[in-house]
Protein backbone atom coordinates (compact mmCIF):
# COMPACT_ATOMS: atom_id res chain seq x y z
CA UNK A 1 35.76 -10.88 10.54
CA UNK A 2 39.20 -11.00 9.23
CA UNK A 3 39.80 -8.48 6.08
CA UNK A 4 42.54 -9.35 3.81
CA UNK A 5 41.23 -6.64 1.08
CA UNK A 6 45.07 -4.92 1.34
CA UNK A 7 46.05 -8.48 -0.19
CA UNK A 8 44.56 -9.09 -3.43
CA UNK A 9 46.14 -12.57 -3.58
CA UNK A 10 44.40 -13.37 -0.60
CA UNK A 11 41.40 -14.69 0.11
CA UNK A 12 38.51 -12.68 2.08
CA UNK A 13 37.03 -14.35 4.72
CA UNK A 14 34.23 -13.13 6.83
CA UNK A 15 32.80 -15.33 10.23
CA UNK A 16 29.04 -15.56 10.53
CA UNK A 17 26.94 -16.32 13.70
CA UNK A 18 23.43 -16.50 12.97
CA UNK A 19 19.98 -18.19 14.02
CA UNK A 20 19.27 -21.14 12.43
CA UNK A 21 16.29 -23.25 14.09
CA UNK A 22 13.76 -25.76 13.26
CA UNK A 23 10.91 -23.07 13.58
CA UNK A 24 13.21 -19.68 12.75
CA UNK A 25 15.14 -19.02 10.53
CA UNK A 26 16.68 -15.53 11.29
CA UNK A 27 16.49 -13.01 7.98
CA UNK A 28 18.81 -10.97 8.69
CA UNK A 29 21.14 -13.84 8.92
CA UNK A 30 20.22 -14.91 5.21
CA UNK A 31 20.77 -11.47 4.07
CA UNK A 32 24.28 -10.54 5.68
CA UNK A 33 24.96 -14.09 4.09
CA UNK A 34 24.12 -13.44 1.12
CA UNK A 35 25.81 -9.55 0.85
CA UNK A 36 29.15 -11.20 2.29
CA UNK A 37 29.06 -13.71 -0.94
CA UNK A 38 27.99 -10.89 -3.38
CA UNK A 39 31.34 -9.11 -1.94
CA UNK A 40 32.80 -12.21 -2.90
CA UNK A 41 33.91 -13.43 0.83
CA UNK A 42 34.37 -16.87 1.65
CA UNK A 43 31.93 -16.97 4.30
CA UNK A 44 32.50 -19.36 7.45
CA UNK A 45 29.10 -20.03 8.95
CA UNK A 46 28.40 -21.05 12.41
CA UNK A 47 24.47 -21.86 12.94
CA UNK A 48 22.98 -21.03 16.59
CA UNK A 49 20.51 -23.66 16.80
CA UNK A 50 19.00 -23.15 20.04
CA UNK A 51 17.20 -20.00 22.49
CA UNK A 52 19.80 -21.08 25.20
CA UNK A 53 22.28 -21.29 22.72
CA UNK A 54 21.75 -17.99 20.98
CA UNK A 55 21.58 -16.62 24.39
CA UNK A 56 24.62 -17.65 25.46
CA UNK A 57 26.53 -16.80 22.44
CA UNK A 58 25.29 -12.99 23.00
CA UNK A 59 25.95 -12.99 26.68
CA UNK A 60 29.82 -14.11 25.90
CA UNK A 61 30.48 -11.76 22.99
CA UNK A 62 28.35 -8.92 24.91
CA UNK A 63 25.75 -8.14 22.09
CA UNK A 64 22.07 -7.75 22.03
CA UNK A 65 21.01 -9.09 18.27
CA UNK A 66 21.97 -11.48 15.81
CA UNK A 67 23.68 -12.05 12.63
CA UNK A 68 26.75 -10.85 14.23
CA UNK A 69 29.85 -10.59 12.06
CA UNK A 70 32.23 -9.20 14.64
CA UNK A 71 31.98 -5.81 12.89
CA UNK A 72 28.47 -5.45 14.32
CA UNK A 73 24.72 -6.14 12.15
CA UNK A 74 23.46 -6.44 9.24
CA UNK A 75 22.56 -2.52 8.77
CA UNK A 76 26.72 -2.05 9.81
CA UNK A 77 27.79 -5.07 7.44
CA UNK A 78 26.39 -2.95 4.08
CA UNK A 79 27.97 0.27 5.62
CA UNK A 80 31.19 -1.65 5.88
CA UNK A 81 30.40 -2.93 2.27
CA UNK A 82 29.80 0.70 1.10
CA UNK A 83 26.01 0.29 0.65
CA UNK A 84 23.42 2.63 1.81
CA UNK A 85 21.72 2.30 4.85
CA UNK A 86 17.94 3.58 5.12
CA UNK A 87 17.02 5.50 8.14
CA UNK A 88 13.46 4.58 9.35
CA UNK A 89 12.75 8.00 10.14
CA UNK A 90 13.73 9.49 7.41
CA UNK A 91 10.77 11.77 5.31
CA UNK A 92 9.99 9.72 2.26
CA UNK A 93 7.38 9.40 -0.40
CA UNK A 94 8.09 6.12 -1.55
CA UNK A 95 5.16 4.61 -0.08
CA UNK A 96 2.50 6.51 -2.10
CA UNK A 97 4.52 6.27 -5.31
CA UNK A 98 4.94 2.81 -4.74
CA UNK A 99 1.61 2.17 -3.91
CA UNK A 100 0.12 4.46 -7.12
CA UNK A 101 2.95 2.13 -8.95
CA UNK A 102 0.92 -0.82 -8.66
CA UNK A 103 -3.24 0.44 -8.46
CA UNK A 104 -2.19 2.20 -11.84
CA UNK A 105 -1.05 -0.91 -14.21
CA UNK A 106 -3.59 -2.90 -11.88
CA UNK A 107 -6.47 -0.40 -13.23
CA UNK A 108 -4.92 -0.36 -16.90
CA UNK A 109 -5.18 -4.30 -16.57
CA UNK A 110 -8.57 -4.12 -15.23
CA UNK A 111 -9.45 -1.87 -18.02
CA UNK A 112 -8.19 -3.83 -20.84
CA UNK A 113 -9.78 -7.29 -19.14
CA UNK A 114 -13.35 -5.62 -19.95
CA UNK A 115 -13.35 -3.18 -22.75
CA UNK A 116 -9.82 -4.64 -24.72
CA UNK A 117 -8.25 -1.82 -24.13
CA UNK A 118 -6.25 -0.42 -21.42
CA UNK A 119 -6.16 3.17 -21.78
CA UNK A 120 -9.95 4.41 -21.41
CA UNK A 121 -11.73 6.60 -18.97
CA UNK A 122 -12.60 3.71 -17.38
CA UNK A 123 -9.12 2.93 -16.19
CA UNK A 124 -8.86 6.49 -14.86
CA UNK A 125 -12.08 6.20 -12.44
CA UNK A 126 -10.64 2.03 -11.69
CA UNK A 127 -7.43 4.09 -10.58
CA UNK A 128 -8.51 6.39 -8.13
CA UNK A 129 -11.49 3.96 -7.22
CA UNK A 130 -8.38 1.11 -6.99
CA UNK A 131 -5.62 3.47 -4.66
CA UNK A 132 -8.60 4.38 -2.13
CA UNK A 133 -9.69 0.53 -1.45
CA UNK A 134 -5.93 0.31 -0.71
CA UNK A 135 -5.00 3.46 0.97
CA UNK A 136 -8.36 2.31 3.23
CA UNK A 137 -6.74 -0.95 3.85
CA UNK A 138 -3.34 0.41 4.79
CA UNK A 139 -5.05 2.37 7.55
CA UNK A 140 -6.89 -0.32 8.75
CA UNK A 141 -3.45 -2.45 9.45
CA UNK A 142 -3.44 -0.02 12.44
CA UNK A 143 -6.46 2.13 13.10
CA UNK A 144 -5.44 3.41 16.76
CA UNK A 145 -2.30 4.59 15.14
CA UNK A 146 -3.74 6.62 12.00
CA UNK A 147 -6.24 7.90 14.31
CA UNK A 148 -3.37 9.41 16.20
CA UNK A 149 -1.46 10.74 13.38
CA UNK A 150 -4.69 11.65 11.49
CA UNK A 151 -6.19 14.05 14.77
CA UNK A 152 -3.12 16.20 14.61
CA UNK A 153 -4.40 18.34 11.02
CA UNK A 154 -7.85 17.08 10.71
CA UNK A 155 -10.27 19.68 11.05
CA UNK A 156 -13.28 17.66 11.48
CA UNK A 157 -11.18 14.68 13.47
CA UNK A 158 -10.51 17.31 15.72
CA UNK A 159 -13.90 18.55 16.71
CA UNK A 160 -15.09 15.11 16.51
CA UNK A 161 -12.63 12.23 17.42
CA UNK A 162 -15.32 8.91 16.21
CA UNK A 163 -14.30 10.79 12.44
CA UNK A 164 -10.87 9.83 13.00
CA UNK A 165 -12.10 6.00 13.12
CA UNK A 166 -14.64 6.39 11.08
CA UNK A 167 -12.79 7.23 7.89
CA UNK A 168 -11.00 4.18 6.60
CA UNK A 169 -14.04 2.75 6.32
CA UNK A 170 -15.57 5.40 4.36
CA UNK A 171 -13.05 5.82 2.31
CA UNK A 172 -12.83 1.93 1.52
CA UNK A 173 -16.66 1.67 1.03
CA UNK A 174 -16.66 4.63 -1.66
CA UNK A 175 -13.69 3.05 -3.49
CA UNK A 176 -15.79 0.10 -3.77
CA UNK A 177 -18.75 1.45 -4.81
CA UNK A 178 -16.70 3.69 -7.49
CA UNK A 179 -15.44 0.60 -9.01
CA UNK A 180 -18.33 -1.36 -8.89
CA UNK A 181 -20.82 1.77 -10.43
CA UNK A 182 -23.16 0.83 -7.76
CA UNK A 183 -24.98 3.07 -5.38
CA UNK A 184 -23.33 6.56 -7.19
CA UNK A 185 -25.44 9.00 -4.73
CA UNK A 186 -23.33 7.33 -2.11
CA UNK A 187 -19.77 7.07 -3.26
CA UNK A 188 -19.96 10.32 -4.30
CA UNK A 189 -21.28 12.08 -1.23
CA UNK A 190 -18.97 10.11 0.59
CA UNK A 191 -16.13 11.18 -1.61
CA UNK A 192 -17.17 14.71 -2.06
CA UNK A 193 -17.24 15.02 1.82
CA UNK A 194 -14.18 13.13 2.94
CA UNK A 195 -12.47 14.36 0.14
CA UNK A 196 -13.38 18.33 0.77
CA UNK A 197 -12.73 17.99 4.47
CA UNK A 198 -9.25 16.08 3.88
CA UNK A 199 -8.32 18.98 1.39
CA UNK A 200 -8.87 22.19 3.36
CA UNK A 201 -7.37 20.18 6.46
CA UNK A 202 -4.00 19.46 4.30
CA UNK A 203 -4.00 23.06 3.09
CA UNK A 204 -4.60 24.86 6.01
CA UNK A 205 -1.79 22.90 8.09
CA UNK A 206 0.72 23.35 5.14
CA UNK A 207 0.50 26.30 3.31
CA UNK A 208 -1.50 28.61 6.02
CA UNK A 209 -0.28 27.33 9.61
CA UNK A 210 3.23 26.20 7.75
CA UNK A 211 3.74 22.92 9.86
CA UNK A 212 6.10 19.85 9.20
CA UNK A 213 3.81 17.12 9.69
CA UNK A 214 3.95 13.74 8.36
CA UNK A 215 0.58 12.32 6.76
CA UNK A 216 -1.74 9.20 7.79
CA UNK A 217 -2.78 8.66 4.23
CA UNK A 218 -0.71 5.30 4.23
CA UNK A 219 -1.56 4.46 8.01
CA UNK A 220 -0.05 5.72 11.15
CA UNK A 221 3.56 4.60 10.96
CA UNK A 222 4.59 5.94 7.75
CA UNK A 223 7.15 8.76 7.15
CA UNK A 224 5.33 10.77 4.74
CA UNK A 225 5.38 14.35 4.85
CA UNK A 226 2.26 15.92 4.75
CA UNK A 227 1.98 17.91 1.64
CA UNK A 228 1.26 18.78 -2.35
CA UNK A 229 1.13 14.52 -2.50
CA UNK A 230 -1.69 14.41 0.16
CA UNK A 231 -3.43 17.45 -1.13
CA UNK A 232 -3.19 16.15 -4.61
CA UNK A 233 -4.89 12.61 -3.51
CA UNK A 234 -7.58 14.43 -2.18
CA UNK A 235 -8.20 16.30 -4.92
CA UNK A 236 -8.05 13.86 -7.28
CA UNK A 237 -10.77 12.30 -4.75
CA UNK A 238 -13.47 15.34 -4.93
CA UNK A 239 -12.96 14.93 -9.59
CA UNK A 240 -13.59 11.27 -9.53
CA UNK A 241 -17.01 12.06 -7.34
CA UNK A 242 -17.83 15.31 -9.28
CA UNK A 243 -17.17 13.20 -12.59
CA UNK A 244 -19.24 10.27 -11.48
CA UNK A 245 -22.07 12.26 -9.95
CA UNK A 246 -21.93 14.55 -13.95
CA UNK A 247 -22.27 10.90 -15.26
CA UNK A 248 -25.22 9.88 -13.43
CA UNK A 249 -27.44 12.74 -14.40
CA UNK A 250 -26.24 12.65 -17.96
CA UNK A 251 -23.89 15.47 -18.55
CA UNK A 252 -20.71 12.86 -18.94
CA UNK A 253 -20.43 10.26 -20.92
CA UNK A 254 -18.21 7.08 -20.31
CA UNK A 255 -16.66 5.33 -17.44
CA UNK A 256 -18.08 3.02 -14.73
CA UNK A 257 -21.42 4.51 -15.05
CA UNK A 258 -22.34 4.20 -18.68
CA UNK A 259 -21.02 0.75 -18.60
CA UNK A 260 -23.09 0.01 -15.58
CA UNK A 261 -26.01 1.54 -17.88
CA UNK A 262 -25.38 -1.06 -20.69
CA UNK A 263 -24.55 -3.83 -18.67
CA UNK A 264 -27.88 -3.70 -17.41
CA UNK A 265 -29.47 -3.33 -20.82
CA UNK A 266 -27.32 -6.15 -22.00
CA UNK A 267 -28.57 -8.16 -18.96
CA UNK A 268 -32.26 -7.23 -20.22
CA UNK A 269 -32.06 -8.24 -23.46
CA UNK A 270 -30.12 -11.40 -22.82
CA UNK A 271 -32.49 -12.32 -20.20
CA UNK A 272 -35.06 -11.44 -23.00
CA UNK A 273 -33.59 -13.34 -25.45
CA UNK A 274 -33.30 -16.51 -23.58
CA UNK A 275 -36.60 -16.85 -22.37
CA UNK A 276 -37.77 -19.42 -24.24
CA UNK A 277 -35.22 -21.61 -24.45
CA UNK A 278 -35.13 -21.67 -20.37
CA UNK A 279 -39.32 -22.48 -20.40
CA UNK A 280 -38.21 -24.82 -23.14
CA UNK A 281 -35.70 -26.28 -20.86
CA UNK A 282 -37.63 -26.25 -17.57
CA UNK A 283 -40.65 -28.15 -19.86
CA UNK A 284 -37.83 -31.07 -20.38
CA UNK A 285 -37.13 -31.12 -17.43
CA UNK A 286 -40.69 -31.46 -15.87
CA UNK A 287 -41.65 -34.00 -18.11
């Protein structure tokens, strides 16, 4: 790339060699593209078309990837442009935060879909109910590899290595079953015990044993530290079941249960109500 930034009369040019193919379409190519012109460089760009082409190019210039700008890749183009790079092993909690970011206004939606109005205890329980379907499903994307990650603080994976497999699924089925109201003896024993074991595991490995471990609660290739955010989502776990299970014997009022309770009564007397008019209806028909 020639750099004529000492020059402001001049123009900037940068030279781009990138994969361009009926059936791929490289993205880093489209991206180093697209910084270069947001840098405001005229940007000449040379397609590779072709494998054999693309190989060749790298064999002559001696690299191993493409874009290639002739001040290395895409990751050294924004250095050169002053822009951060992310390091893919860096500690980070963005992935729960991002993930709470969107089961929270997803629940709040949910919420005011049904009762007209998004902030209710409802959307609370939809919440937590919401983040473990999709904490579940983030583990699932690679079970072998949370299993891995998950055996090295579990207490109970650790003893008994089937639990480490076993889990997703449990903790997607009580999600489920929170939402839905349905079955409450068994989302809530399944939350209670997942939830207590999951808590004394993250607490004894970070505030007794003092280790710098990074969690599985987003699956088995994420960079989050194992801490206060992973005790706190197991916590917030054991309340939701010890809410729902007050609930179901009467001692709390609201939430998924209760409007379980009068959707069924609402059913009823619907079903009640219409009686007639479906014998009246059938009669028509028959005759």
């Amino acid at each position: 790339m020639s750099d004529m930034s000492n020059h402001p009369t001049a123009t900037r040019k940068a030279v781009v060699y990138r994969m361009v193919m009926p059936e791929h379409t490289c993205p880093y190519g489209l991206k180093a593209v697209h910084l270069l012109k947001r840098a405001r460089y005229e940007v000449e760009d040379h397609h590779l078309t072709t494998r054999e082409e693309t190989d060749a190019f790298k064999a002559e210039h001696g690299v191993a990837t493409t874009p290639q700008i002739f001040i290395g890749g895409h990751d050294d183009l924004r250095r050169f442009l002053g822009k951060r790079v992310a390091d893919p092993k860096a500690a980070s909690y963005r992935p729960v935060l991002f993930l709470f970011s969107v089961t929270a206004p997803t629940a709040l939606a949910a919420s005011y879909a049904v009762t007209g109005s998004a902030f209710t205890l409802l959307a609370a329980e939809w919440f937590i109910g919401f983040s473990m379907v999709v904490l579940a499903l983030l583990k699932l994307q690679n079970i072998e590899s949370f299993a891995t990650m998950f055996l090295n603080y579990d207490l109970l994976a650790k003893r008994w290595i089937p639990y480490s497999y076993v889990y997703p699924f449990a903790e997607g089925l009580a999600g489920v079953l929170m939402i839905s109201g349905a079955l409450t003896w068994l989302s809530v024993s399944i939350a209670l015990f997942i939830g207590t074991i999951g808590a004394l595991s993250v607490y004894k490995a970070v505030y007794v044993d003092k280790r710098e471990l990074k969690c599985a609660c987003v699956g088995g290739s994420s960079n989050v530290p194992l801490g206060f955010i992973s005790l706190t989502e197991n916590l917030m776990m054991i309340a939701m079941a010890v809410w729902m299970a007050l609930a179901a014997v009467g001692l709390a009022t609201g939430g998924v249960h209760s409007m379980s309770q009068n959707r069924t009564h609402t059913v009823e007397a619907s079903s009640q109500a219409q009686a007639p008019s479906t014998t009246a209806y059938r009669g028509a028909i028959t005759r």
